[in-house]
Protein backbone atom coordinates (compact mmCIF):
# COMPACT_ATOMS: atom_id res chain seq x y z
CA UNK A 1 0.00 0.00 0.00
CA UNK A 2 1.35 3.16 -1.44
CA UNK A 3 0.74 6.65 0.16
CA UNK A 4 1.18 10.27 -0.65
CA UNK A 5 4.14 11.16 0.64
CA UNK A 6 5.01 14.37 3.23
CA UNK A 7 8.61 15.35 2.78
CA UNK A 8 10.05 16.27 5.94
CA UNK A 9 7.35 14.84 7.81
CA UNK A 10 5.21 18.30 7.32
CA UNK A 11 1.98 18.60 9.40
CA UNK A 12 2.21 14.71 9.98
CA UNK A 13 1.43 14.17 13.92
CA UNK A 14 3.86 11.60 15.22
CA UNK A 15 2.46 11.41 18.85
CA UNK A 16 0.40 12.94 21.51
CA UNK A 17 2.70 15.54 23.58
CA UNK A 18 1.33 18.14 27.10
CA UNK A 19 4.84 19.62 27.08
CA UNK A 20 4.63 22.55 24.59
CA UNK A 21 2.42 24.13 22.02
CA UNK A 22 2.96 26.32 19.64
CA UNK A 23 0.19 28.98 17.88
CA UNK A 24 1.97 29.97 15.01
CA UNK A 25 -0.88 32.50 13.59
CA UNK A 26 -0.85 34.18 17.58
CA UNK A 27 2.60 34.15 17.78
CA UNK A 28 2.01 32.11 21.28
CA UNK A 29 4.26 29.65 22.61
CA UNK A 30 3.26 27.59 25.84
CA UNK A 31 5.21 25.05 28.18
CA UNK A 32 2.55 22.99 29.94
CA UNK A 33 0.00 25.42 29.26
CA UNK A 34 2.03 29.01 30.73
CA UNK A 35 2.76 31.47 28.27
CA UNK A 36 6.49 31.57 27.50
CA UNK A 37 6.14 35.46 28.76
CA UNK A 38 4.71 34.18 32.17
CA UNK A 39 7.71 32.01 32.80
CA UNK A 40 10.25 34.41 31.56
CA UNK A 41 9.11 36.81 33.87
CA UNK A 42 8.43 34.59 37.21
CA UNK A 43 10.43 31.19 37.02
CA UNK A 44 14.27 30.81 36.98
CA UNK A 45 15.73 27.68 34.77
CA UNK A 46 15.36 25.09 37.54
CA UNK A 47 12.15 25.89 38.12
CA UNK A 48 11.40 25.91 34.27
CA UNK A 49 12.84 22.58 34.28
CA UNK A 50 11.26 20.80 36.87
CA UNK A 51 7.72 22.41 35.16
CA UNK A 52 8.72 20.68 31.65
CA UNK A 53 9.82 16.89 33.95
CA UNK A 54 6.68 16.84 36.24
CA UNK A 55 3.71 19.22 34.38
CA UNK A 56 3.19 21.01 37.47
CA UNK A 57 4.69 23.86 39.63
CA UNK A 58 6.66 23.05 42.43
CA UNK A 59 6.40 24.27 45.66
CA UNK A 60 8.84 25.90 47.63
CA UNK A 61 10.21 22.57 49.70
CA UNK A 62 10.04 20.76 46.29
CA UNK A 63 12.07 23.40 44.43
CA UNK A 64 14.41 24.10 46.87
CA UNK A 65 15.27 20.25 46.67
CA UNK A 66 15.30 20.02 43.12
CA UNK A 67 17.22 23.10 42.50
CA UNK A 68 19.84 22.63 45.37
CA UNK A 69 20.11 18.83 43.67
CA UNK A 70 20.56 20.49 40.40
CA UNK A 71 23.65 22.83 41.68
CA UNK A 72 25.41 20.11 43.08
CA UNK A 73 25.80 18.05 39.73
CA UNK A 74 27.64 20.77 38.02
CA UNK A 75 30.46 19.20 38.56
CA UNK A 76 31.74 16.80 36.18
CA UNK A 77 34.25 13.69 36.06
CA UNK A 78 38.80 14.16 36.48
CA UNK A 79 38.23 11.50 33.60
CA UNK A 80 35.45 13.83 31.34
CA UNK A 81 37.39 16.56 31.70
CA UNK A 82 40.56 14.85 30.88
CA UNK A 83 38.53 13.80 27.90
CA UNK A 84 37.51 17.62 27.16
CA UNK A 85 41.75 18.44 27.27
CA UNK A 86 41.98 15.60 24.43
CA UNK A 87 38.79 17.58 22.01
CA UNK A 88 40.81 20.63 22.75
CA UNK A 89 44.19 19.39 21.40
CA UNK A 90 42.23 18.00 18.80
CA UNK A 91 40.44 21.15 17.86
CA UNK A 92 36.88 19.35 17.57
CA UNK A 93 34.18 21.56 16.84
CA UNK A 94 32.62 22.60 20.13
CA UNK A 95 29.38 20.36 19.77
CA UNK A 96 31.10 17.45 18.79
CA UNK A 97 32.88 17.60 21.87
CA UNK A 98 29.98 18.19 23.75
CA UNK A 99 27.87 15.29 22.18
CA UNK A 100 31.04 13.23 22.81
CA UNK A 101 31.20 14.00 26.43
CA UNK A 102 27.32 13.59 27.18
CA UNK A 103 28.33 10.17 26.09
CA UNK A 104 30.83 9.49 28.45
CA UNK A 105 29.06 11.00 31.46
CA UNK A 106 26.52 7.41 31.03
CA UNK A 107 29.65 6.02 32.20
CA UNK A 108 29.18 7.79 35.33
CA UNK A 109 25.51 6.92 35.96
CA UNK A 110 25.36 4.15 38.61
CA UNK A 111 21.58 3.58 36.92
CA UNK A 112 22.71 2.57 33.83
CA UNK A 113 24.21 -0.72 33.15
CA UNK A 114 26.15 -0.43 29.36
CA UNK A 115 26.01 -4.37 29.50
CA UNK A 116 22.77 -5.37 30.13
CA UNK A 117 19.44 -4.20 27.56
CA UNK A 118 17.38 -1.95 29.28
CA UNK A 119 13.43 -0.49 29.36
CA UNK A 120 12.73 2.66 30.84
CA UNK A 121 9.11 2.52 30.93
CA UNK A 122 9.04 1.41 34.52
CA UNK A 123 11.80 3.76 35.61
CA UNK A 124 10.71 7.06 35.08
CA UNK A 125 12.27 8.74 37.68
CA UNK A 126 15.68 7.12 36.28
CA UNK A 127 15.36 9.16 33.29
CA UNK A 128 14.65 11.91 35.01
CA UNK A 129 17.91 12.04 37.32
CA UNK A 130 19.92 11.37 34.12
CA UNK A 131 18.40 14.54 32.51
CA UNK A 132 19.44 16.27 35.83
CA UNK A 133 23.04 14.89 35.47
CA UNK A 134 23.06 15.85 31.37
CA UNK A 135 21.35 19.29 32.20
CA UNK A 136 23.20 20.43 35.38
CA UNK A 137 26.88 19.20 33.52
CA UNK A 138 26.20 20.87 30.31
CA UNK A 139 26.99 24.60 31.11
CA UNK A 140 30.69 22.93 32.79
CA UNK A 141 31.03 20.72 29.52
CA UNK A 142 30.64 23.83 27.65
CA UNK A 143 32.54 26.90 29.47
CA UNK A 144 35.37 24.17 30.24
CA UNK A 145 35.95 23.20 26.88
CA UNK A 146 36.22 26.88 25.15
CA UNK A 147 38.63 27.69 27.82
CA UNK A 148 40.85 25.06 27.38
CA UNK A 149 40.81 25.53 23.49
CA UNK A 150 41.84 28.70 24.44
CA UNK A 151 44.91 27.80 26.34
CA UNK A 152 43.56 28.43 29.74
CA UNK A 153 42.00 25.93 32.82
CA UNK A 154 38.80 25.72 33.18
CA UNK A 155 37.01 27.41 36.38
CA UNK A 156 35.20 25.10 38.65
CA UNK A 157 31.81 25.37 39.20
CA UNK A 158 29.85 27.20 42.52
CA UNK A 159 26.67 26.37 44.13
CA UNK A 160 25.69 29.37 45.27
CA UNK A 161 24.88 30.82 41.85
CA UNK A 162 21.90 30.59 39.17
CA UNK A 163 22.55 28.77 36.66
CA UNK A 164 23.14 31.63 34.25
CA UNK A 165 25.23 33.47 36.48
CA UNK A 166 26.97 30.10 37.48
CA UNK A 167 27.51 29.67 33.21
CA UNK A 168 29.22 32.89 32.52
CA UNK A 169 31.24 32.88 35.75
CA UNK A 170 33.09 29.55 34.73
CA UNK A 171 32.97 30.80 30.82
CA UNK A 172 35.19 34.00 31.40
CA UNK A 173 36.64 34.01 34.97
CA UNK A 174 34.73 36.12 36.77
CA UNK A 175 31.41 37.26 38.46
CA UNK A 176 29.29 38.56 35.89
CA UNK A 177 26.80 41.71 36.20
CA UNK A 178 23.19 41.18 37.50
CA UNK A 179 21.98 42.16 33.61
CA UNK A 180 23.92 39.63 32.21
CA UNK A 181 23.31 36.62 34.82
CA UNK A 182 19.33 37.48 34.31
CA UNK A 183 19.53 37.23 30.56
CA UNK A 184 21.29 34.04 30.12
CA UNK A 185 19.41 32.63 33.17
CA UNK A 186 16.06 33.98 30.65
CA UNK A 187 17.64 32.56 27.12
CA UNK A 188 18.14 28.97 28.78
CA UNK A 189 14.76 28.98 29.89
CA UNK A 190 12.58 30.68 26.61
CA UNK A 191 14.22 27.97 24.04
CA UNK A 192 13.77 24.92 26.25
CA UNK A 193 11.33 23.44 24.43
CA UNK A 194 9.17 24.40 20.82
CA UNK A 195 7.04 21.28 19.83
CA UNK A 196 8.23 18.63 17.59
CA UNK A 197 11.66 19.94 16.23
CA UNK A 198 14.43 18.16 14.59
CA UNK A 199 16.58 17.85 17.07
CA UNK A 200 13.44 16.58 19.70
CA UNK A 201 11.86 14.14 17.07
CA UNK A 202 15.75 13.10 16.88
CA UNK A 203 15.31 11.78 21.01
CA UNK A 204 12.14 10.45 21.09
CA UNK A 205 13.20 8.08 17.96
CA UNK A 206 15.89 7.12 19.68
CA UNK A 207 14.49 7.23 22.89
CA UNK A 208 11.70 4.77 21.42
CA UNK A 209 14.83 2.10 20.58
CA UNK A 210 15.12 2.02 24.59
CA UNK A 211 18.72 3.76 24.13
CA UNK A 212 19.63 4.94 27.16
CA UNK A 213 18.96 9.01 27.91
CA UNK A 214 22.37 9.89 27.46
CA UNK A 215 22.51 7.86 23.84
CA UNK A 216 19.62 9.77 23.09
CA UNK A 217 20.73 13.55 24.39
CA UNK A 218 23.90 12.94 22.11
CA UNK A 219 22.11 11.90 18.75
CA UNK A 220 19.51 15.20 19.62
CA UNK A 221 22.60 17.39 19.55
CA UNK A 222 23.50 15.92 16.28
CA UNK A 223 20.71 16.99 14.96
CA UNK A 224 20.62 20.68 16.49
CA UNK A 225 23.95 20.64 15.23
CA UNK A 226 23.10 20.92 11.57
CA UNK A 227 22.98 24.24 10.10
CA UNK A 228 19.39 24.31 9.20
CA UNK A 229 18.55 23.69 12.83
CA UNK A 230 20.43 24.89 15.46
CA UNK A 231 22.77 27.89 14.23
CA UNK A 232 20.59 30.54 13.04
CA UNK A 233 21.26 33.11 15.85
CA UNK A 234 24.99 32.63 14.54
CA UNK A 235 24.07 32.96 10.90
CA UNK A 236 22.32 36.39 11.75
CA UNK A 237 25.67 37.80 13.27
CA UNK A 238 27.70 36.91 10.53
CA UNK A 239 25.14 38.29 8.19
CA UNK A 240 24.95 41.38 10.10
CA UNK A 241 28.85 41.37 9.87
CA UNK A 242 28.70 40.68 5.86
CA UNK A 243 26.31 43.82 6.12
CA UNK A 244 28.78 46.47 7.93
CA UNK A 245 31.70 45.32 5.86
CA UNK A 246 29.71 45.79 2.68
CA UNK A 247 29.76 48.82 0.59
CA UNK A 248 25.72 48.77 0.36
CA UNK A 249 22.86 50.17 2.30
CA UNK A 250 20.90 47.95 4.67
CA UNK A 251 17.90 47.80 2.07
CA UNK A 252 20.34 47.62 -0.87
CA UNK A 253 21.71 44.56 0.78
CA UNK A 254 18.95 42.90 1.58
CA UNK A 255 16.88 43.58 -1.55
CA UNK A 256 19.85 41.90 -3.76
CA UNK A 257 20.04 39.26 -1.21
CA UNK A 258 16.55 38.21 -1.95
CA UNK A 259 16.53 39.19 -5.61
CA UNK A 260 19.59 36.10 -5.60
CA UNK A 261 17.81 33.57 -4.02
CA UNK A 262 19.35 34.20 -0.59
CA UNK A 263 18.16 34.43 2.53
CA UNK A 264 17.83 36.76 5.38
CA UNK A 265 19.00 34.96 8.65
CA UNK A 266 16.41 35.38 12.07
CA UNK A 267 13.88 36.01 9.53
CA UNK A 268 10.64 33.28 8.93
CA UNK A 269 9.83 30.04 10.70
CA UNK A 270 8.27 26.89 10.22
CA UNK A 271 5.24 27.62 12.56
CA UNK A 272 4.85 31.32 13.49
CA UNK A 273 2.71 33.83 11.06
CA UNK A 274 4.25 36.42 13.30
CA UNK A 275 7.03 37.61 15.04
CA UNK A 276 8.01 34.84 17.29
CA UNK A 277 7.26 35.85 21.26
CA UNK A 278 10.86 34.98 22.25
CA UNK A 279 12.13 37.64 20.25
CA UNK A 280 10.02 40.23 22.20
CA UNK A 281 11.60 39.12 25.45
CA UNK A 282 15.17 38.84 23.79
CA UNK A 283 14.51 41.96 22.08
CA UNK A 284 13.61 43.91 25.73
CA UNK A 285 16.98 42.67 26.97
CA UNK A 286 18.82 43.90 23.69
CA UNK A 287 17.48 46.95 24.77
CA UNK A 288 18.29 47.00 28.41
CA UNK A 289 21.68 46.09 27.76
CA UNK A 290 21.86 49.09 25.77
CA UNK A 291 20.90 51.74 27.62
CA UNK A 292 23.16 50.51 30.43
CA UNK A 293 27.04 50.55 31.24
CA UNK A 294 27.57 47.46 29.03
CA UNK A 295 25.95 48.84 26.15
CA UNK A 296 27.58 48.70 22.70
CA UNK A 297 24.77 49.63 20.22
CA UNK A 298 26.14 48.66 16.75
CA UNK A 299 25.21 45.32 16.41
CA UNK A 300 21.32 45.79 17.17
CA UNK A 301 21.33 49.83 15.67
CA UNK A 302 22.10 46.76 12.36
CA UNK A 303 19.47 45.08 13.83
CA UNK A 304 16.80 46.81 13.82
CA UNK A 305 17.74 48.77 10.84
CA UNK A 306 16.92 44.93 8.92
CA UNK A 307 13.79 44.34 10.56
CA UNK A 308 12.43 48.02 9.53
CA UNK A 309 13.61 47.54 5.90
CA UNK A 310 11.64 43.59 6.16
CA UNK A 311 8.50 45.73 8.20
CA UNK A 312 8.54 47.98 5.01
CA UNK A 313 8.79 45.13 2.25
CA UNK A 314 5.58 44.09 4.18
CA UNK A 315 7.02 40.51 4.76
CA UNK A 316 5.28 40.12 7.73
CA UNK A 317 2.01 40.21 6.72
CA UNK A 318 3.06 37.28 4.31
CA UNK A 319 4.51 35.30 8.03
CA UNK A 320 7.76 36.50 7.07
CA UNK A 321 8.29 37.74 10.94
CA UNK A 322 11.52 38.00 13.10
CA UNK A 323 12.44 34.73 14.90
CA UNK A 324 13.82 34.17 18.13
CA UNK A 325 17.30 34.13 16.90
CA UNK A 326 17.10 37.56 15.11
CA UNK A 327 17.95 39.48 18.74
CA UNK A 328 20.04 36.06 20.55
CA UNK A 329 22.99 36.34 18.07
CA UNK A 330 23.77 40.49 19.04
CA UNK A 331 23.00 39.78 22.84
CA UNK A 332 25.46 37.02 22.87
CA UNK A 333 28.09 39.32 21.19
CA UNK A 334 26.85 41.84 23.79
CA UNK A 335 28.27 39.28 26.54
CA UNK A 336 31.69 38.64 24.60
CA UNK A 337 30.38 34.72 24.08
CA UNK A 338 32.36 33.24 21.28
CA UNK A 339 30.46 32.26 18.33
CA UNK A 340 30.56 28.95 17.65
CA UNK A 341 29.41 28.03 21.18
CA UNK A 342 26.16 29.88 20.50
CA UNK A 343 24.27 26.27 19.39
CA UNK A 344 25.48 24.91 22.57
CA UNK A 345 23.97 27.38 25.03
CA UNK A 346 20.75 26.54 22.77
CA UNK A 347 21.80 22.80 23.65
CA UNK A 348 22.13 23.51 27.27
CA UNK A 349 18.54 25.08 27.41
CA UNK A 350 16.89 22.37 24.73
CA UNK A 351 18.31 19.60 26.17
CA UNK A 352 15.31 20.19 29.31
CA UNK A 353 12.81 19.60 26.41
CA UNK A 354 14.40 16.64 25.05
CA UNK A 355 14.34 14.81 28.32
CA UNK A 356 10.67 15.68 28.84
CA UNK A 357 9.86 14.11 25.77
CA UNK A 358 11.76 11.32 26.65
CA UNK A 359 9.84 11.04 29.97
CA UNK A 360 6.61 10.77 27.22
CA UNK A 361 8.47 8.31 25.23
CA UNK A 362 9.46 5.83 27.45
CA UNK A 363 6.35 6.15 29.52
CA UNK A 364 4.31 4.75 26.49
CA UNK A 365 6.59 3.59 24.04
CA UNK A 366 6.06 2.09 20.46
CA UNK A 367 9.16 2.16 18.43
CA UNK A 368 9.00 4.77 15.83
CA UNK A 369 9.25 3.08 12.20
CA UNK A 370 8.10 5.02 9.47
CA UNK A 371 8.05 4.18 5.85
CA UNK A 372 9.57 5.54 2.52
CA UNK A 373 7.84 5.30 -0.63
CA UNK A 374 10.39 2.94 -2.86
CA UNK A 375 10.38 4.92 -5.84
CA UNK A 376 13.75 2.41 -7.72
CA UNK A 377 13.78 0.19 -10.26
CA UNK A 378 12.40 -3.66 -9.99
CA UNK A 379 12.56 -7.31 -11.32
CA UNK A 380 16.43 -6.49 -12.74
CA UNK A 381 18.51 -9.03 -13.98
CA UNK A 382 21.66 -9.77 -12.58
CA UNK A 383 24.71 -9.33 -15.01
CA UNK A 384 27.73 -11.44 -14.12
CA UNK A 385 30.84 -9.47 -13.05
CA UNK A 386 32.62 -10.52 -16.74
CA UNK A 387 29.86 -9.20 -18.38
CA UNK A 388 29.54 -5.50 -16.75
């Protein structure tokens, strides 16, 4: 039985999922029915977390616990980091040696056995104190590695600070300012999760082979990895780069760009009609940042100078809106955050979404199998190797 066929798995529903939903025509996103806005502005990321694991609220003993428990995984493995020096002599791309290290840390899990099958269906919480381990190691995975590709040691973690704040603190050596700390503590939370991505449909197939969760957290990255997926907010700075070196306008630039069959990065997305409501809250920080001590205005002055000229080509009213990585890309530059780590702070935020849907995976699992519409040749004759 033949089908019609929906390349890239378009508008085809996979599964049932209560984590997020998206209202692309509204420009709404919710995680377990808030409004992204609601939990930008009241929860911090542990809270956010715990909110995506359990689809409820906790309450103040149960967050304290779960937070506190969070803080105190941040440390990672002598032998992980050892690994981390070897990716750095190595020069491995910064989410390679990521996905390589979430690896290793299963080695580390005294839940998971690497020789004996196993089913997670009946250990839920399991999965769940793996995802802590992946999530609360990630930001130390990350700011260790890009210091020791630089040449310098990487800064343990502390306890006693957000996760944001803890983030930037072991990235560059020092306690960062309250504006800072609160934005990255905001970005980590607002792209946690957005429906049934790439990179998410990546775990839950792989979560649905009964991998284990940090099999499954590695293969995701590979996915977010790819350039279509996960490093828009870096394409966007580079763009805006490619537009202050050129000799053109901003609307000169970006009319030829679309006159060639280009495209303008933090611009459109698969879902939203609109401007995507992360961009508003990323956008309020681009802002703040500017009008305070910190503030170096070129990069979004650029900024916004694109999204009037796209506003005037009246692309929006054809769902041609700014995404959430329009703004992320000149706030990270803001922060003097290297580049090519930008996909891995998205990692270290999604990666709370992926393990949710894992939760939903495991908890009622059928092995995700579907089918591609042969399209070759058939009944051929086979020509003896003389004869070819």
């Amino acid at each position: 039985m033949e089908g019609e066929v929906q390349k890239g798995l378009e508008g085809v529903i996979i599964d049932e999922s209560e984590i997020s939903r998206v209202f692309g025509e509204e420009g709404k996103l919710l995680l377990r029915g808030y409004e992204i806005n609601d939990i930008a502005e009241n929860a911090d990321y542990p809270e956010t977390l715990y909110l995506v694991w359990n689809g409820e609220l906790p309450t103040e003993e149960e967050y304290e616990k779960f937070a506190g428990d969070m803080a105190e995984r941040r440390e990672i493995p002598p032998e992980v980091m050892d690994s981390l020096r070897n990716y750095a002599e190595a020069n491995l791309h910064p989410m390679d040696a990521m996905m390589a290290a979430t690896v290793n840390l299963s080695g580390y899990d005294e839940n998971i056995d690497p020789n004996a099958p196993q089913t997670f269906e009946d250990s839920i919480d399991e999965v769940r104190e793996a995802g802590k381990n992946i999530a609360a190691k990630l930001p130390t995975i990350t700011a260790a590695y890009n210091r020791l590709r630089d040449g310098d040691e990487p800064v343990e973690p502390r306890e006693d600070m957000d996760t944001g704040e803890n983030f930037l603190y072991m990235l560059q050596d020092e306690e960062p300012p309250e504006l800072f700390s609160d934005l990255m503590e905001t970005a980590f939370q607002i792209h946690m999760d957005h429906g049934t991505n790439a990179s998410t449909f990546t775990a839950r197939v792989v979560a649905s082979t009964m991998a284990n969760p940090y099999e499954a957290t590695s293969s995701a990255m590979g996915a977010l990895a790819g350039p279509l997926h996960g490093a828009a907010n870096q394409d966007t700075l580079n763009m805006l780069r490619e537009i202050d070196a050129s000799d053109k306008d901003v609307g000169e630039w970006i009319d030829d760009t679309i006159d060639e069959g280009g495209v303008v990065y933090g611009y459109g997305h698969r879902v939203y009609q609109t401007k995507d409501p992360r961009a508003f809250i990323l956008q309020d920080y681009a802002e703040d940042i500017i009008d305070s001590e910190y503030g170096d205005d070129k990069w979004y002055k650029l900024a916004k100078e694109v999204e009037a000229h796209m506003d005037a080509k009246g692309l929006e009213e054809k769902g041609i809106a700014p995404n959430v990585d329009f703004f992320s890309g000149t706030i990270y530059q803001q922060m003097d955050i290297p580049t090519d780590i930008y996909t891995n702070l998205f990692t270290v935020s999604r990666v709370g979404g992926w393990v949710g849907h894992m939760v939903e995976q495991y908890s009622d699992n059928r092995i995700i199998r579907p089918r591609a519409q042969y399209t070759g040749p058939v009944d051929l004759e086979w020509t003896p190797m003389d004869e070819r």
